[in-house]
N, C-alpha and C. Protein backbone atom coordinates (compact mmCIF):
# COMPACT_ATOMS: atom_id res chain seq x y z
N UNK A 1 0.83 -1.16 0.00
CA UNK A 1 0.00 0.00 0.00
C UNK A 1 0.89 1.24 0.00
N UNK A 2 0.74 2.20 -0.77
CA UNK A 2 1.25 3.78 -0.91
C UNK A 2 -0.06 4.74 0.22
N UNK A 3 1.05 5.18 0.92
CA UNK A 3 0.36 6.02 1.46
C UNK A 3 0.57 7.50 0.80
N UNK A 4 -0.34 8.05 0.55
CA UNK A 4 0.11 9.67 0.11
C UNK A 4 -0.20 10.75 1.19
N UNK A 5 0.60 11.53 1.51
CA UNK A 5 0.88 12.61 3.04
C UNK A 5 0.63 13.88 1.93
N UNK A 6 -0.31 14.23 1.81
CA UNK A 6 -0.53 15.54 0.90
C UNK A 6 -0.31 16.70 1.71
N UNK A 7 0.25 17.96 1.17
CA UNK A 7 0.59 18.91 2.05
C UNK A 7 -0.43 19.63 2.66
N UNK A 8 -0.48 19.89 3.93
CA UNK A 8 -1.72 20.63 4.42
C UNK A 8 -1.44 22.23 4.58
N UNK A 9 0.00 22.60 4.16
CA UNK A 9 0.23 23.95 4.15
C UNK A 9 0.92 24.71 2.96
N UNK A 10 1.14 25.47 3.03
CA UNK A 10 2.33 26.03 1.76
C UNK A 10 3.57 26.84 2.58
N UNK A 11 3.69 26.97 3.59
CA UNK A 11 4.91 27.09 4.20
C UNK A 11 5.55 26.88 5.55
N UNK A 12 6.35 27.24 6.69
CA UNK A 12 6.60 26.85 7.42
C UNK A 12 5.76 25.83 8.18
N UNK A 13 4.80 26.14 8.29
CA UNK A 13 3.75 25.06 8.80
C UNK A 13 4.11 23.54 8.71
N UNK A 14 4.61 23.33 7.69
CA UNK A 14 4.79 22.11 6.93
C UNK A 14 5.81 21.40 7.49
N UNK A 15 6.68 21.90 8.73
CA UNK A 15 8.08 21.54 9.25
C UNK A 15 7.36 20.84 10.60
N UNK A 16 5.57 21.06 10.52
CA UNK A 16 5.70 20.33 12.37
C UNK A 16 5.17 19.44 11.59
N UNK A 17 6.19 18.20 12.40
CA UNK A 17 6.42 16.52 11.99
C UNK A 17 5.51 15.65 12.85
N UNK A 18 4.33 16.29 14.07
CA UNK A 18 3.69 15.70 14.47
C UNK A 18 2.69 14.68 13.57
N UNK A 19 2.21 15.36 11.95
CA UNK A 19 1.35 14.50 10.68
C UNK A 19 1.96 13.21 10.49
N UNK A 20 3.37 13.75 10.17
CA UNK A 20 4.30 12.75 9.76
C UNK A 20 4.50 11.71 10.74
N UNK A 21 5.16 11.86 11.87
CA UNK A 21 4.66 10.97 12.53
C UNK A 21 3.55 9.79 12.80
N UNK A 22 2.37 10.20 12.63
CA UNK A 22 1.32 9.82 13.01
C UNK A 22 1.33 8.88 11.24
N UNK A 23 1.58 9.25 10.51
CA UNK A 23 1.33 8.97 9.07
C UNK A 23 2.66 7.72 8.94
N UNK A 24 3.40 7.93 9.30
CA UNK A 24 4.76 7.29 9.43
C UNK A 24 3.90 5.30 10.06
N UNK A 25 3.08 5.76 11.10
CA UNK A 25 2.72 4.51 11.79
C UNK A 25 1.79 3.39 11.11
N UNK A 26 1.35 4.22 9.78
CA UNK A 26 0.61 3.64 9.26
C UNK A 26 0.88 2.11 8.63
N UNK A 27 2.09 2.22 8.09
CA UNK A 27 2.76 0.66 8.16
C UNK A 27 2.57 0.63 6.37
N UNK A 28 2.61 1.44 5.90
CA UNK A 28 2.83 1.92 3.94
C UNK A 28 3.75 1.26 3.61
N UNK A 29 3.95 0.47 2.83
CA UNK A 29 4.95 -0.21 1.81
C UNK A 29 5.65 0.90 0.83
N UNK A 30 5.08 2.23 0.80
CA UNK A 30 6.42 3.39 -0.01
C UNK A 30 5.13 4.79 0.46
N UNK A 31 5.35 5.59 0.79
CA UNK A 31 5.09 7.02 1.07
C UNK A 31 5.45 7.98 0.30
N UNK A 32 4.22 8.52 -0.87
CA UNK A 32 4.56 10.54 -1.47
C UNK A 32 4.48 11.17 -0.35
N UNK A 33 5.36 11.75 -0.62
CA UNK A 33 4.92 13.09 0.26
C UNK A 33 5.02 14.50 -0.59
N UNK A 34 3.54 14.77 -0.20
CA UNK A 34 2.92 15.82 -0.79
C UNK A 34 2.07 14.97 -2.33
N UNK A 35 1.64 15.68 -3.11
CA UNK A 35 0.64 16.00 -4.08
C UNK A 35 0.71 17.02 -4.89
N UNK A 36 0.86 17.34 -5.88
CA UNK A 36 0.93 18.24 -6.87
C UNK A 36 1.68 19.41 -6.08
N UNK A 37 2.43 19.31 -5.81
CA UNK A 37 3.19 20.98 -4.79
C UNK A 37 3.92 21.48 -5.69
N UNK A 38 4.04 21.49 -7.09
CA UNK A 38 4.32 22.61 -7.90
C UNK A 38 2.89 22.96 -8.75
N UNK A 39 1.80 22.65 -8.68
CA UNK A 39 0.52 23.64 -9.12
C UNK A 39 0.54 24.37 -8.61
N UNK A 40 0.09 25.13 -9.55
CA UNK A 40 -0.23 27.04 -9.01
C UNK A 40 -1.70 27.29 -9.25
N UNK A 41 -2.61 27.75 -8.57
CA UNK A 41 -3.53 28.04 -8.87
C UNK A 41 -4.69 28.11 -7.84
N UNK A 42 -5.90 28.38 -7.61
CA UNK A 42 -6.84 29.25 -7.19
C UNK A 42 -7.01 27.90 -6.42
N UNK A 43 -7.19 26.74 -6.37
CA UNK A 43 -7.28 25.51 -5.83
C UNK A 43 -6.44 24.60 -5.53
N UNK A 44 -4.80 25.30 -5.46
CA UNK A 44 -4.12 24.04 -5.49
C UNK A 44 -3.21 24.69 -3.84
N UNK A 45 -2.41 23.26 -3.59
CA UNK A 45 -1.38 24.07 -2.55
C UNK A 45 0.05 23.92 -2.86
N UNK A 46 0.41 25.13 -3.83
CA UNK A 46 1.98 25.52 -4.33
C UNK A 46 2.44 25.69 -3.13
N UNK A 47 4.02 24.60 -3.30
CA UNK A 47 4.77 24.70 -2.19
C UNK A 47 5.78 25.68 -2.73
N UNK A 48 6.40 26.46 -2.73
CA UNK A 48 8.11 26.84 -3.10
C UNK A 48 9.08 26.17 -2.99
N UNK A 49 9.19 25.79 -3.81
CA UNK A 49 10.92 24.71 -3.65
C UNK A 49 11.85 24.67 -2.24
N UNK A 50 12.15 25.99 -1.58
CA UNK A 50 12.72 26.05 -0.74
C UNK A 50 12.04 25.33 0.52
N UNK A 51 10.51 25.50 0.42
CA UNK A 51 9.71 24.99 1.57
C UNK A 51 9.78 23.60 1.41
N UNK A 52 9.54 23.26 0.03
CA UNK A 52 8.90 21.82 -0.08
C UNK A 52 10.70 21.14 0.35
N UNK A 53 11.87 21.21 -0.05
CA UNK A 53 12.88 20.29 0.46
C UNK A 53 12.98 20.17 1.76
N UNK A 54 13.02 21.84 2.64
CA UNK A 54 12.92 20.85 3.91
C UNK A 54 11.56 19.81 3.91
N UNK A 55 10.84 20.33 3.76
CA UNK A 55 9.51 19.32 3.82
C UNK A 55 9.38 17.79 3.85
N UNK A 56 9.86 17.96 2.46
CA UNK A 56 9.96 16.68 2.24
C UNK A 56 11.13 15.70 2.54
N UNK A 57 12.55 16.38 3.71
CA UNK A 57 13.56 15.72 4.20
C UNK A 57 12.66 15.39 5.03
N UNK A 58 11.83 16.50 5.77
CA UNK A 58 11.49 16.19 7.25
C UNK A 58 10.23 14.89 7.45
N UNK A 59 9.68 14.53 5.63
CA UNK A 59 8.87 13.84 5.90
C UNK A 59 9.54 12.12 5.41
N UNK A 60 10.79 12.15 4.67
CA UNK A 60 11.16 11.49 4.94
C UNK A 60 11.46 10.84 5.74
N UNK A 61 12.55 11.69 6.58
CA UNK A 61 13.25 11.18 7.80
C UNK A 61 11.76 10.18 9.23
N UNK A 62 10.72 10.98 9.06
CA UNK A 62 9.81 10.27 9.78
C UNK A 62 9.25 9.04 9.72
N UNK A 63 9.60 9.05 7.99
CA UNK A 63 8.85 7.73 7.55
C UNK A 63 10.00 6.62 7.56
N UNK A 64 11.33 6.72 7.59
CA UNK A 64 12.09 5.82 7.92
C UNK A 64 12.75 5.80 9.25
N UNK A 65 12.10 6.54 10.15
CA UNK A 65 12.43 5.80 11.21
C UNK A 65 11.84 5.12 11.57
N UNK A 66 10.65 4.78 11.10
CA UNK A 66 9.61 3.41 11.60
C UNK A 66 10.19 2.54 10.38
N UNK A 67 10.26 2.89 9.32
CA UNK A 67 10.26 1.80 8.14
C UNK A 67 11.49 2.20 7.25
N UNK A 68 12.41 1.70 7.43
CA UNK A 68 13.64 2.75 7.10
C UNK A 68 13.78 1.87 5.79
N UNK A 69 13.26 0.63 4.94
CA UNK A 69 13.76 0.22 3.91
C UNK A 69 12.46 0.84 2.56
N UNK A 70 11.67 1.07 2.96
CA UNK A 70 10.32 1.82 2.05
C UNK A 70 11.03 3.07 1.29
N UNK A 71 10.42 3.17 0.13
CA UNK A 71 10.63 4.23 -0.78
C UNK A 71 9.61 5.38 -0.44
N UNK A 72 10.67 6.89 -0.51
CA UNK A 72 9.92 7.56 -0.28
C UNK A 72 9.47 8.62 -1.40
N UNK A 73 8.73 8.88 -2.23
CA UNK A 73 8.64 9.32 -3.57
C UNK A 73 8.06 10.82 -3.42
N UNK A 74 8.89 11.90 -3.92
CA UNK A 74 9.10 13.15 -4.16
C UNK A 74 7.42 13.49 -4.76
N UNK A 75 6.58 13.89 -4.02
CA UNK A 75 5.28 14.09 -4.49
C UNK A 75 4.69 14.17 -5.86
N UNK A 76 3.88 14.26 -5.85
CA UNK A 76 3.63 14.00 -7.39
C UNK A 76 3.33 14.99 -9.02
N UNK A 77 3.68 15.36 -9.62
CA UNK A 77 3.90 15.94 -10.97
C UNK A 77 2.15 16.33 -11.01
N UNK A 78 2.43 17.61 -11.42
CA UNK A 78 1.03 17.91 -11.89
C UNK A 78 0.95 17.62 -13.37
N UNK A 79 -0.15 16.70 -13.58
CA UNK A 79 -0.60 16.08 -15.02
C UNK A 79 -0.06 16.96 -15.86
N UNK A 80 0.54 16.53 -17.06
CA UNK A 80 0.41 17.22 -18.52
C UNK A 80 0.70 15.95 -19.00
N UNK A 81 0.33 16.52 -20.79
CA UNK A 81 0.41 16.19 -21.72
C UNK A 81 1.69 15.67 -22.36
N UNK A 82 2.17 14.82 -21.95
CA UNK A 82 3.84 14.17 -22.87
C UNK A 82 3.38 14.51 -24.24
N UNK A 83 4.42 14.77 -24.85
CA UNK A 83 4.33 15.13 -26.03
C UNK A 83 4.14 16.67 -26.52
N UNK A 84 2.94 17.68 -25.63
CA UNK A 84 2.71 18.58 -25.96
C UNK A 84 2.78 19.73 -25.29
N UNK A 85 3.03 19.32 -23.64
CA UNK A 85 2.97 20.01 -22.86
C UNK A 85 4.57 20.63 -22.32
N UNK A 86 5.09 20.64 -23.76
CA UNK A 86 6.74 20.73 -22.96
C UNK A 86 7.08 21.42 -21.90
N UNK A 87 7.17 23.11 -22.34
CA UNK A 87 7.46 23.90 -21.58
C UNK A 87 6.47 24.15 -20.26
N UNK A 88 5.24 23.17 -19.66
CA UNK A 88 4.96 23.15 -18.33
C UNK A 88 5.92 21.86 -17.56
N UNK A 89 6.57 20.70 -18.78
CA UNK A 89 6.96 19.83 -17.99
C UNK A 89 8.95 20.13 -17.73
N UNK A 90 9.15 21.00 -18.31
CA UNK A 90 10.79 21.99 -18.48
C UNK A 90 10.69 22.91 -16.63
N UNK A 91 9.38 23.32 -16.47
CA UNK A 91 9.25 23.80 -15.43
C UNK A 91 9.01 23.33 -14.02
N UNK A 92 8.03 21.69 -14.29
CA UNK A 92 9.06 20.85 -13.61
C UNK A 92 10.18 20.23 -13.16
N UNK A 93 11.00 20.02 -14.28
CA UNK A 93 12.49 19.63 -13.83
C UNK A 93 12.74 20.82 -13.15
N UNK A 94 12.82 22.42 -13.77
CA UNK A 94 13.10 23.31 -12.79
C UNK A 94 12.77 23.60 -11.16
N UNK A 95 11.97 22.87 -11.25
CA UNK A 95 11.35 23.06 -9.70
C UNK A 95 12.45 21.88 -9.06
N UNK A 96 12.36 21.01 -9.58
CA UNK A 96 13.20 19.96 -8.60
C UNK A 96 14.69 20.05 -8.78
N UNK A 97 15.10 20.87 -9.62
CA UNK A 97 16.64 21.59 -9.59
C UNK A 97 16.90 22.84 -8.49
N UNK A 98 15.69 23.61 -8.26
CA UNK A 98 15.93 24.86 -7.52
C UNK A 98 15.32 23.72 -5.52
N UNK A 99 14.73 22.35 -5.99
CA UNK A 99 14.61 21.90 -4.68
C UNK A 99 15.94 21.18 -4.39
N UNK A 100 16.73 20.65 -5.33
CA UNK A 100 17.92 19.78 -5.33
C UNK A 100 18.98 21.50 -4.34
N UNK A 101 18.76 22.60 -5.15
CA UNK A 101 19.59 24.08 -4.71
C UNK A 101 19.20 23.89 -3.05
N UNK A 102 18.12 24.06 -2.54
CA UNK A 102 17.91 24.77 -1.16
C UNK A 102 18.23 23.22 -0.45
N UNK A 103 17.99 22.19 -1.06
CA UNK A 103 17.92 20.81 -0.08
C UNK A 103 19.60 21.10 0.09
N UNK A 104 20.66 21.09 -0.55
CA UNK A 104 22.35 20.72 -0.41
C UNK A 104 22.64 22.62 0.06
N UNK A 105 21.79 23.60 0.01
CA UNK A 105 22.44 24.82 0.18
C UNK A 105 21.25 24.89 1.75
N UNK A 106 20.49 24.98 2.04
CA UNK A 106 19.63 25.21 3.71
C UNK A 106 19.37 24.42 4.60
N UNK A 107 18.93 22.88 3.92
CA UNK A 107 18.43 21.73 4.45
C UNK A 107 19.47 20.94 5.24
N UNK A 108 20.84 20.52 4.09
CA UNK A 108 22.09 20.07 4.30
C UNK A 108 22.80 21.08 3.84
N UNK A 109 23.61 21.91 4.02
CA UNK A 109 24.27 22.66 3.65
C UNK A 109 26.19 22.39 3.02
N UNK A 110 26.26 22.22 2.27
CA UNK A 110 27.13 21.44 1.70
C UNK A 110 27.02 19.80 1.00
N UNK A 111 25.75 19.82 1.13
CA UNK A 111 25.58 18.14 0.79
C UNK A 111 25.35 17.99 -0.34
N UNK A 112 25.18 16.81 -1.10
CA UNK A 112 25.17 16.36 -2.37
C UNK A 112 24.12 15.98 -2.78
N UNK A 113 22.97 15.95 -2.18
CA UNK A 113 21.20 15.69 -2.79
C UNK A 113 21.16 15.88 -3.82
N UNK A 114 20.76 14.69 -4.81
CA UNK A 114 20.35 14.64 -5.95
C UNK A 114 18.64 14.45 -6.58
N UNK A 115 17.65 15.18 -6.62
CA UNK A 115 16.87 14.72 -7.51
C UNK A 115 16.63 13.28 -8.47
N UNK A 116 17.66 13.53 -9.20
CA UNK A 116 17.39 12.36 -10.01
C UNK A 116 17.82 10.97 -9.33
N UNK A 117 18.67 10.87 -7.89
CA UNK A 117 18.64 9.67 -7.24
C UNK A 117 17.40 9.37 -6.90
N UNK A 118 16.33 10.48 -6.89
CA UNK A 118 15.27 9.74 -5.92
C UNK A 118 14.20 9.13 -6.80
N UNK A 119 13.15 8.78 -6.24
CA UNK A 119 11.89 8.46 -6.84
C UNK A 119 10.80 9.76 -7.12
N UNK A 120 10.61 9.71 -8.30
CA UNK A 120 9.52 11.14 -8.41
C UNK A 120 8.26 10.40 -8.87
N UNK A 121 7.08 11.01 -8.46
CA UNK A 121 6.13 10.82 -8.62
C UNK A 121 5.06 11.40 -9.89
N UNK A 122 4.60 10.35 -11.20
CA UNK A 122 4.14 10.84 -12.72
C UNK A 122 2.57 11.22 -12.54
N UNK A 123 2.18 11.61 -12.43
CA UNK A 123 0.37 11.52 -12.65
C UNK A 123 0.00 11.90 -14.81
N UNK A 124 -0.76 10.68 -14.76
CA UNK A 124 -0.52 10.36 -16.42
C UNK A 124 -2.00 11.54 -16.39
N UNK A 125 -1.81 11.88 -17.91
CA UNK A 125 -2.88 13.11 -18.64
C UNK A 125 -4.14 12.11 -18.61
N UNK A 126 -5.37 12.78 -18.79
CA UNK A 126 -6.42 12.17 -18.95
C UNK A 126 -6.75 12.20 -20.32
N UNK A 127 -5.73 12.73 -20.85
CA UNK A 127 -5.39 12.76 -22.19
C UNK A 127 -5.24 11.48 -22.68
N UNK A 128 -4.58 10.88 -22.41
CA UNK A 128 -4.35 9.40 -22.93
C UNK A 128 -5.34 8.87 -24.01
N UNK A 129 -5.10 8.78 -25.04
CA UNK A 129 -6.51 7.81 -25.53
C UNK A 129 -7.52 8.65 -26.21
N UNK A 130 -7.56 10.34 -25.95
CA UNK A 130 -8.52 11.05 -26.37
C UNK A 130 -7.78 12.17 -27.45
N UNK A 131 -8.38 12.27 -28.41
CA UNK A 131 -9.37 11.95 -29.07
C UNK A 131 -9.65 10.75 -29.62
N UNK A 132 -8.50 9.78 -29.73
CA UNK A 132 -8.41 8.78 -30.56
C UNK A 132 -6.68 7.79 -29.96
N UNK A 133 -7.22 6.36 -30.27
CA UNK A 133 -5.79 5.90 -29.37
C UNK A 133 -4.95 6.42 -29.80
N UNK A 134 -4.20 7.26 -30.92
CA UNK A 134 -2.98 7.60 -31.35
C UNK A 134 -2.44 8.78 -30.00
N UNK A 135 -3.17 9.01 -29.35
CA UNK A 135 -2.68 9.92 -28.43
C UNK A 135 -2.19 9.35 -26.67
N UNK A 136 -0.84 9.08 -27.14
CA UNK A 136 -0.08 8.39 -26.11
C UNK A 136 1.13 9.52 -25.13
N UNK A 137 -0.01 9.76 -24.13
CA UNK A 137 0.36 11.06 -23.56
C UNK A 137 1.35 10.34 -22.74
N UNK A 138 1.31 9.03 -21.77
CA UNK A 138 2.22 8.66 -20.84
C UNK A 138 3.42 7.91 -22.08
N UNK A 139 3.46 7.95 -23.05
CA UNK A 139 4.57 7.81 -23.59
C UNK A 139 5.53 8.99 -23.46
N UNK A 140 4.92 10.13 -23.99
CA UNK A 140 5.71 11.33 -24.07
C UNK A 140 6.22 11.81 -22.71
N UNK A 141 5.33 11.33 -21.35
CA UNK A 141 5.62 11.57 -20.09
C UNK A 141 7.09 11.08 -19.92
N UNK A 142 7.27 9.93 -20.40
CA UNK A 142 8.07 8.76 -20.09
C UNK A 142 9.49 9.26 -20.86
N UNK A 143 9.14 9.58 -21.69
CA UNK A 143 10.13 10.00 -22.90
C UNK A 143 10.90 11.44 -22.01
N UNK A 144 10.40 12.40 -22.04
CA UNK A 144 10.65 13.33 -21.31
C UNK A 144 11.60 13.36 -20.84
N UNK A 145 10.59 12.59 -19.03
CA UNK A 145 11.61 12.28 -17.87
C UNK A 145 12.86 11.77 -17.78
N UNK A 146 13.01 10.34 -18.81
CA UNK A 146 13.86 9.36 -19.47
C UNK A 146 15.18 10.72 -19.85
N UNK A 147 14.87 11.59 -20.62
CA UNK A 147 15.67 12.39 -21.15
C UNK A 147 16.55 13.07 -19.69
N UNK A 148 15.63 13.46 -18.88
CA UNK A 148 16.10 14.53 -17.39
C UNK A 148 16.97 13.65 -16.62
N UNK A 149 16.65 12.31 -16.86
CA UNK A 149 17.69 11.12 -16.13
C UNK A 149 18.99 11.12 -17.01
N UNK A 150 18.93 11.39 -18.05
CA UNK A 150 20.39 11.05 -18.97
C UNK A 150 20.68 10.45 -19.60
């Protein structure tokens, strides 16, 4: 079972580990933490890069001290379109480059945190399939990412 720890704040707030904790006990076979935290918009909860790395160290670190061999997966990608949606999914990698910046420059300061070591989380387009099967949006997802790995 994946547990998903969606963010309940957009800034400091997000550092008391009492959730995490409590979420940690649940006994999850791999833990997101957070949910779309680079959407922007009238309904969503945009984290800032700087917030979301500690965040998401601090929600790590909770979830492996109960279960220290579970994967913990970098919240999840707000949907687009592989294939068409480039320059919203260019602004993803940017987000997790300026979180890779504050995680090794505030979080750890001198450390070597990598992004692409970890697990990131895809949410496929509902695109898929529409208008017609030729539209293979989690291909282009795949393709993408594949590229940001190297």
């Amino acid at each position: 079972m994946m547990l998903s720890l969606c963010q309940w704040a957009t800034d400091a707030r997000l550092y008391d580990t009492s959730r995490m904790n409590d979420a940690a006990q649940a006994g999850a076979d791999a833990v997101q933490c957070a949910n779309e935290q680079m959407k922007q918009g009238p309904f969503n909860s945009y984290v800032p890069p700087a917030v979301f790395a500690k965040f998401y160290d601090l929600c790590q670190k909770a979830m492996h001290a109960v279960r220290p061999e579970i994967p913990i997966i970098i919240g999840s990608n707000d949907p687009h379109v592989g294939g068409q949606d480039y320059y919203p999914l260019v602004a993803q990698a940017d987000y997790l480059d300026s979180m890779q910046y504050y995680m090794n420059t505030s979080v750890h300061p001198g450390g070597h945190w990598n992004w692409r070591s970890q697990t990131i989380g895809l949410i496929d387009s509902w695109h898929n399939g529409y208008p017609d099967q030729s539209v293979n949006s989690l291909y282009g997802l795949y393709l993408f990412w594949a590229q940001q790995f190297g």
